[in-house]
C-alpha atoms as a PDB file:
ATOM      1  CA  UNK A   1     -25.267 -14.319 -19.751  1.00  0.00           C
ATOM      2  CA  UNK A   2     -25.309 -11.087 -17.189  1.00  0.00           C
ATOM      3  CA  UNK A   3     -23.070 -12.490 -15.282  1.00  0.00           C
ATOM      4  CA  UNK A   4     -20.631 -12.944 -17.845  1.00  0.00           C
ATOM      5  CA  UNK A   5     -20.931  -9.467 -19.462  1.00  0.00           C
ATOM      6  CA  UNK A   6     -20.564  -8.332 -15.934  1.00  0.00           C
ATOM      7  CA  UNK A   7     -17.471 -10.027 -15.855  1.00  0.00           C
ATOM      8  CA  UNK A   8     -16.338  -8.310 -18.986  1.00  0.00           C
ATOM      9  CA  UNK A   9     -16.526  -4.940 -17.603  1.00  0.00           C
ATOM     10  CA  UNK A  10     -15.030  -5.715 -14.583  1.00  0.00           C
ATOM     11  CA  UNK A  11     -11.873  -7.066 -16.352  1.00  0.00           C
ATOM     12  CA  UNK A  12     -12.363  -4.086 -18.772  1.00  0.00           C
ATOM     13  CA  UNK A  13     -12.500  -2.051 -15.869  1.00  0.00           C
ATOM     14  CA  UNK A  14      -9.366  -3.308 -14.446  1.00  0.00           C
ATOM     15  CA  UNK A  15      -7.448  -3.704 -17.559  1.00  0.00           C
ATOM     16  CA  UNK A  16      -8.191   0.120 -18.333  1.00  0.00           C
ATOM     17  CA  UNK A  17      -7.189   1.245 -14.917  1.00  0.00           C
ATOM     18  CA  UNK A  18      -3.607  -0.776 -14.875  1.00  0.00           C
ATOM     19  CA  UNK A  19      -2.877   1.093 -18.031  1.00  0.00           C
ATOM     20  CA  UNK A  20      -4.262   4.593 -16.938  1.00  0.00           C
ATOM     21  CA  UNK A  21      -1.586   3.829 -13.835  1.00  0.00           C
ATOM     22  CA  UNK A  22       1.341   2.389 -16.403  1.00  0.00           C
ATOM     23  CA  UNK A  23       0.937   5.275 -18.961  1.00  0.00           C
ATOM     24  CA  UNK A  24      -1.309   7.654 -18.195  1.00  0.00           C
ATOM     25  CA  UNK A  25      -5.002   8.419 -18.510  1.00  0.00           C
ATOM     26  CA  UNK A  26      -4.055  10.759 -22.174  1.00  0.00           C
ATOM     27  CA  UNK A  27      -1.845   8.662 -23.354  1.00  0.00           C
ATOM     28  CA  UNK A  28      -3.932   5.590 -23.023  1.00  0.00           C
ATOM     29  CA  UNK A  29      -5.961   4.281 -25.815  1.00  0.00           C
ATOM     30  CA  UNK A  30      -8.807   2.529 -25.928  1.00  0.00           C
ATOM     31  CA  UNK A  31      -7.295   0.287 -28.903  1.00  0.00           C
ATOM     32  CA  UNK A  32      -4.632  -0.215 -26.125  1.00  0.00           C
ATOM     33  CA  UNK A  33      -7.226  -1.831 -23.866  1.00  0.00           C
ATOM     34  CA  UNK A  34      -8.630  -3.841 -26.377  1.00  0.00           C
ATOM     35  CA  UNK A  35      -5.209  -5.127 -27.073  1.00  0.00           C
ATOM     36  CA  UNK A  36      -4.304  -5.824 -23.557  1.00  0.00           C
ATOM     37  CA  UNK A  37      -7.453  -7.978 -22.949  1.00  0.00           C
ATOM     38  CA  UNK A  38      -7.114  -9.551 -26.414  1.00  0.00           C
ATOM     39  CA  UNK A  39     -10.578  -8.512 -27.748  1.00  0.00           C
ATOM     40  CA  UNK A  40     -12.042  -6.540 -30.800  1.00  0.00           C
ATOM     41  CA  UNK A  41     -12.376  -2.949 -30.106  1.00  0.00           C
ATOM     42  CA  UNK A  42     -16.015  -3.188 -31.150  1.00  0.00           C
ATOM     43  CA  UNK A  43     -16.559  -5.400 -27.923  1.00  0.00           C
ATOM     44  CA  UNK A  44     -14.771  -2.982 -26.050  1.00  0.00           C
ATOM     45  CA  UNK A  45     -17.234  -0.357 -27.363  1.00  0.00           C
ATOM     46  CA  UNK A  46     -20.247  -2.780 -26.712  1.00  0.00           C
ATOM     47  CA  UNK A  47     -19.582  -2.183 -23.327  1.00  0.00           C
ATOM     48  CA  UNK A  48     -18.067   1.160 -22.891  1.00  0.00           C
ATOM     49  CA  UNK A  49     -17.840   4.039 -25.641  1.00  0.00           C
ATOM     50  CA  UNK A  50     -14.990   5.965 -24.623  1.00  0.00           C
ATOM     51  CA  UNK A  51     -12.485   5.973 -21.685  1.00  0.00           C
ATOM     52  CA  UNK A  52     -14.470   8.577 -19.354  1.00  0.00           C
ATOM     53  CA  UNK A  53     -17.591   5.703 -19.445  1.00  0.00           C
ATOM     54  CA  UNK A  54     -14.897   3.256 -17.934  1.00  0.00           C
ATOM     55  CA  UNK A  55     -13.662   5.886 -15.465  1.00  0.00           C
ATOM     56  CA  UNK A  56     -17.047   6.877 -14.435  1.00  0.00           C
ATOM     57  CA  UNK A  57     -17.726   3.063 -13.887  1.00  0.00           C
ATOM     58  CA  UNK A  58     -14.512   2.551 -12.126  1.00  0.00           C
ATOM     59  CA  UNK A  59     -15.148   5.728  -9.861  1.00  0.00           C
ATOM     60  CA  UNK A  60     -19.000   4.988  -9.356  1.00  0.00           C
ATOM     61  CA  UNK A  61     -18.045   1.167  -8.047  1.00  0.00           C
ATOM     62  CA  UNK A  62     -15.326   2.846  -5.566  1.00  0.00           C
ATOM     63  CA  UNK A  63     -18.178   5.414  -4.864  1.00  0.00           C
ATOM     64  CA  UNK A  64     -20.266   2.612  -3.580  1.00  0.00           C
ATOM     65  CA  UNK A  65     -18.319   1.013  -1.735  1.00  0.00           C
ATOM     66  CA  UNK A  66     -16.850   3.844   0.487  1.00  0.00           C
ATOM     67  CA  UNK A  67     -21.237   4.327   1.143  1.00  0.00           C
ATOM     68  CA  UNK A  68     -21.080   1.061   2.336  1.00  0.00           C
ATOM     69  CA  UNK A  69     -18.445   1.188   4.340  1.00  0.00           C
ATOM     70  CA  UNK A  70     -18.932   4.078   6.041  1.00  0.00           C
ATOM     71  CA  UNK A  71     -22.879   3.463   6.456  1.00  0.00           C
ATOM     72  CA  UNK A  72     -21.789  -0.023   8.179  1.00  0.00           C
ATOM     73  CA  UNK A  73     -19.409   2.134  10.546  1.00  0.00           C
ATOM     74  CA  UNK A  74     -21.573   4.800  11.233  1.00  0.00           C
ATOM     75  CA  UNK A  75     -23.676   1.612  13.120  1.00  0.00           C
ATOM     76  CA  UNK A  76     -20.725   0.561  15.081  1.00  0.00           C
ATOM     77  CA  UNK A  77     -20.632   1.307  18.786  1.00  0.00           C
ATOM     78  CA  UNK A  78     -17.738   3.722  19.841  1.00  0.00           C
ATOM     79  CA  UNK A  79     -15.403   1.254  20.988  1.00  0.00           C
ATOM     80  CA  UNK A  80     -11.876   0.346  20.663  1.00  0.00           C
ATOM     81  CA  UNK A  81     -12.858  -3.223  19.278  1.00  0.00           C
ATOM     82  CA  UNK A  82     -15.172  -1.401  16.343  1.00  0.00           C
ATOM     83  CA  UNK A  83     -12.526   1.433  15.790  1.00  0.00           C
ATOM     84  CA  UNK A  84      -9.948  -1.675  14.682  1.00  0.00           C
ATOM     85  CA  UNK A  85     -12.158  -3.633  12.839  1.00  0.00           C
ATOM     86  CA  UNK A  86     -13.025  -0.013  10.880  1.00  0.00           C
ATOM     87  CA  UNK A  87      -9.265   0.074  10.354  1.00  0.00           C
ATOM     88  CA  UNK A  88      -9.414  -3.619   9.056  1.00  0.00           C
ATOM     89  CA  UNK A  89     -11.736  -2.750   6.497  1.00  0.00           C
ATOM     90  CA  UNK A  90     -10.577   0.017   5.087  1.00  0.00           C
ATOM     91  CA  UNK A  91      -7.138  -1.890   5.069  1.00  0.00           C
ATOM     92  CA  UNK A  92      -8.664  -4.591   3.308  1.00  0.00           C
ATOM     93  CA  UNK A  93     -10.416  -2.804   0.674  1.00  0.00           C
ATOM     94  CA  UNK A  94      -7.019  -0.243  -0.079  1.00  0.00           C
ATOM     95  CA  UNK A  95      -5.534  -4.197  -0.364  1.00  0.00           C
ATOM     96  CA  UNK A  96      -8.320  -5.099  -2.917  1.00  0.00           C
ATOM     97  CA  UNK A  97     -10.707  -3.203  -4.742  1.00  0.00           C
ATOM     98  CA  UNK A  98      -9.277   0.470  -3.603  1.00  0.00           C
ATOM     99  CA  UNK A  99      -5.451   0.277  -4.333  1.00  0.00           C
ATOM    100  CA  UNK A 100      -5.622   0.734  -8.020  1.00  0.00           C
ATOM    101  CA  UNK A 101      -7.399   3.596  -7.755  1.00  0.00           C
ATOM    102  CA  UNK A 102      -5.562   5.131  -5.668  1.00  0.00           C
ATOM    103  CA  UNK A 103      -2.505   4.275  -8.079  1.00  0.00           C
ATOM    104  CA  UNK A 104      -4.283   5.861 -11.041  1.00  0.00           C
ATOM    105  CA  UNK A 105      -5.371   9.184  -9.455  1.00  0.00           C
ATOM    106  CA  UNK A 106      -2.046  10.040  -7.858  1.00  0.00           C
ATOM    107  CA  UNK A 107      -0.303   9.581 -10.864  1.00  0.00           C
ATOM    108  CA  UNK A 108      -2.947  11.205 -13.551  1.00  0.00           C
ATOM    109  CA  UNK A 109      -4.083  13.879  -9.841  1.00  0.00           C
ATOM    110  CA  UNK A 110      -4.844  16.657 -13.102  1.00  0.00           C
ATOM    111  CA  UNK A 111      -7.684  14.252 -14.699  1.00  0.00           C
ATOM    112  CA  UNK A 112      -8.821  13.671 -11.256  1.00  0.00           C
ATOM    113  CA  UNK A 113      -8.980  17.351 -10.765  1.00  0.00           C
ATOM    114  CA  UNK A 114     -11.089  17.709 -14.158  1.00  0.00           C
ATOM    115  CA  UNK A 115     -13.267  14.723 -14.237  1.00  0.00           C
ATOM    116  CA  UNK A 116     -16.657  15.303 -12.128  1.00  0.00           C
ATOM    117  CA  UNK A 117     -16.431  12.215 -11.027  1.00  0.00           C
ATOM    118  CA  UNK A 118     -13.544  13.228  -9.291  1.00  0.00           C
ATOM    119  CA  UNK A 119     -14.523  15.694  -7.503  1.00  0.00           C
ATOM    120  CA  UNK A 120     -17.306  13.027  -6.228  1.00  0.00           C
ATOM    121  CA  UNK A 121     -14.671  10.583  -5.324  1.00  0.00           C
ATOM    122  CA  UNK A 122     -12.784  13.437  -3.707  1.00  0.00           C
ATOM    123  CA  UNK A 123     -15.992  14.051  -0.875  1.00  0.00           C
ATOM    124  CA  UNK A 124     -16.214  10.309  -0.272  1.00  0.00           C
ATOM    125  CA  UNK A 125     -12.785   9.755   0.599  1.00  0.00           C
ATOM    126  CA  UNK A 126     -13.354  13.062   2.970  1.00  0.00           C
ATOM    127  CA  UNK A 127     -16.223  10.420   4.392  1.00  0.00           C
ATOM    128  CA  UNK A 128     -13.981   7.629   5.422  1.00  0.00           C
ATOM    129  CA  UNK A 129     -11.412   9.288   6.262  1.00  0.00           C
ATOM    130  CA  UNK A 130     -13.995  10.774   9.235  1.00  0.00           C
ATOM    131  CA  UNK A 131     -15.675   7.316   9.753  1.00  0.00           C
ATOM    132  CA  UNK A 132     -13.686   6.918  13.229  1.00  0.00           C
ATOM    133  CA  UNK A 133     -14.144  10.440  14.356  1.00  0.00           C
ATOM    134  CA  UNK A 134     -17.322  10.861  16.486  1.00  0.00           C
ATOM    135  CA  UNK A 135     -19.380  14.121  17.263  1.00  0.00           C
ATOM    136  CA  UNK A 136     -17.951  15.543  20.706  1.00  0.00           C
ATOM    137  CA  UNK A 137     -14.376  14.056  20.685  1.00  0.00           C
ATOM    138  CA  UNK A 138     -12.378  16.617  21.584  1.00  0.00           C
ATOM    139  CA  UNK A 139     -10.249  18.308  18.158  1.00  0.00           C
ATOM    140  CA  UNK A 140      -7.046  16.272  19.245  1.00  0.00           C
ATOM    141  CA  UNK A 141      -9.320  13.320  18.965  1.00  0.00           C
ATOM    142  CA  UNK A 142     -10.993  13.759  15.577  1.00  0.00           C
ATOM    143  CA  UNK A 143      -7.375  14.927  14.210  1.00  0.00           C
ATOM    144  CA  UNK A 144      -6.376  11.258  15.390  1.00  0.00           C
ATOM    145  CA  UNK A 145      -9.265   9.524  14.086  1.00  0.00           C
ATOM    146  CA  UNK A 146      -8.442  11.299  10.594  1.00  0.00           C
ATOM    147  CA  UNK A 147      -4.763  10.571  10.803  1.00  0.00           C
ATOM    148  CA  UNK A 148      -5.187   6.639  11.407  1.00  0.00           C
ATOM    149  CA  UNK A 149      -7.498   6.695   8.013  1.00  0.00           C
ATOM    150  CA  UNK A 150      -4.870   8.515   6.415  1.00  0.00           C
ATOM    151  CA  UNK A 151      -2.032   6.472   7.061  1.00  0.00           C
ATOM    152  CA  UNK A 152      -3.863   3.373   5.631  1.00  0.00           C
ATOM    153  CA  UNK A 153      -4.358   5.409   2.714  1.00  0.00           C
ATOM    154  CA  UNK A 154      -0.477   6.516   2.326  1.00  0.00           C
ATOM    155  CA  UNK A 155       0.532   2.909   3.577  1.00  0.00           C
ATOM    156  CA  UNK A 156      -1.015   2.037   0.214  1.00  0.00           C
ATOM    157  CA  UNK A 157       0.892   4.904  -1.677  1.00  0.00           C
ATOM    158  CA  UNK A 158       4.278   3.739  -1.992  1.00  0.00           C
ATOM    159  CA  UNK A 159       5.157   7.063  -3.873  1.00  0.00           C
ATOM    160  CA  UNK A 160       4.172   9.423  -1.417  1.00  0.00           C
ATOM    161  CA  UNK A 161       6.084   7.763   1.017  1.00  0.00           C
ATOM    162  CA  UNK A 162       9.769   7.348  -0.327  1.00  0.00           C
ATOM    163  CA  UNK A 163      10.442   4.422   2.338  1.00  0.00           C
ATOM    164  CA  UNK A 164      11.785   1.394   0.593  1.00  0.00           C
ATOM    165  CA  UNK A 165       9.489  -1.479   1.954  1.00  0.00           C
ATOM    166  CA  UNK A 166       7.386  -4.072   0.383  1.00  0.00           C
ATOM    167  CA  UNK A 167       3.693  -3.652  -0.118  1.00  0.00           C
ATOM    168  CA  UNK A 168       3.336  -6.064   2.609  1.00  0.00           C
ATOM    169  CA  UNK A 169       5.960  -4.078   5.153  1.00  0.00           C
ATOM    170  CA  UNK A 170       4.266  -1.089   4.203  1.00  0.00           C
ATOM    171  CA  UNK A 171       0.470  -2.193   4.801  1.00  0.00           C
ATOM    172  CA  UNK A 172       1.888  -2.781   8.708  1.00  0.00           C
ATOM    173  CA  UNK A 173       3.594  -0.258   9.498  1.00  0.00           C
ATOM    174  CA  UNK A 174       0.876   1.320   8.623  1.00  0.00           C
ATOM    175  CA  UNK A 175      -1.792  -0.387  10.392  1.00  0.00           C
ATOM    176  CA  UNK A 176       0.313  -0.422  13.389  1.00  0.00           C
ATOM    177  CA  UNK A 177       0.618   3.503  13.268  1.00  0.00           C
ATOM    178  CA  UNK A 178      -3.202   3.817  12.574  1.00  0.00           C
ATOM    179  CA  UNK A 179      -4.501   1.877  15.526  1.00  0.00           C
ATOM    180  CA  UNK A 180      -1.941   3.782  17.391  1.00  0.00           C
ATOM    181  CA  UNK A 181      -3.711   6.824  16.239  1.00  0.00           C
ATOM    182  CA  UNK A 182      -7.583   5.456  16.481  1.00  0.00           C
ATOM    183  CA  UNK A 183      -7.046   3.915  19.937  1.00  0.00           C
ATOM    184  CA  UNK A 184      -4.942   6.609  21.184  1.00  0.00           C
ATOM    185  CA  UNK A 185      -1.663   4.969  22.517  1.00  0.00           C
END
């Protein structure tokens, strides 16, 4: 029985965040969620009493797994070979369990900006996107190390961009300019 109430959230989750993207954080309802995922708002409610509880979820499971990922490269030696896998990570998860996220704050950035959890989100991307810069690089270095984080991140923000490529052509082009970046050449 967890399990399955686990996997209610999760779609609720997800559900909730697709529409946040679509229409807007305000102007999303959660009888609108409900509706999407074809359930009573009560059930909705049994798991989350108002939209900021699904955000905070949503926000605290992203929260997570940026700690994870940047406690697992913090371990890595400082070699070219870790530096890509890194990338390949952080590429996966902006493929997966990041992307939406993403979606939803750029387009609702003034909820972002007003929702604590925000601001918490906010200082973890700040940790990944230093996960490939090590103490005593020199500053051209660590500006690199940023930069190849970054451009996975914008590679996965089709808006910010204004280049007309799929979400695949995109991903590589920017995976190809952040290994350039991290492995300096």
């Amino acid at each position: 029985m967890g399990a399955r109430r686990g996997d209610t959230r999760q779609r609720i989750q997800q559900v909730a965040l697709e529409l946040f993207a679509e229409r807007g954080y305000e102007k999303t309802s959660l009888r609108e969620v409900a509706e999407r995922l074809e359930i009573t708002r009560p059930a909705l409610y049994y798991h989350f009493k108002a939209k900021e509880d699904i955000l905070n979820g949503i926000v605290g499971d992203l929260n997570s797994s940026i700690d994870e990922l940047a406690e697992w490269a913090d371990a890595q030696p400082p070699t070219d070979e870790a530096r890509r896998a890194i990338l390949d990570r952080i590429a996966s998860l902006l493929d997966d369990q990041w992307r939406p996220l993403i979606r939803f704050a750029q387009v609702n950035q003034a909820v972002m900006s007003e929702f604590p959890a925000g601001e918490e989100m906010r200082h973890r991307m700040m940790r990944i996107v230093s996960v490939l810069a090590r103490p005593g690089d020199p500053p051209v270095r660590q500006f690199e190390a940023r930069l190849a984080v970054i451009a996975l991140i914008l590679g996965n923000a089709p808006a910010l961009l204004g280049l007309d490529l799929s979400d695949e052509e995109r991903a590589q082009a920017a995976m190809t300019v952040a290994v350039r970046l991290a492995l300096g050449g």
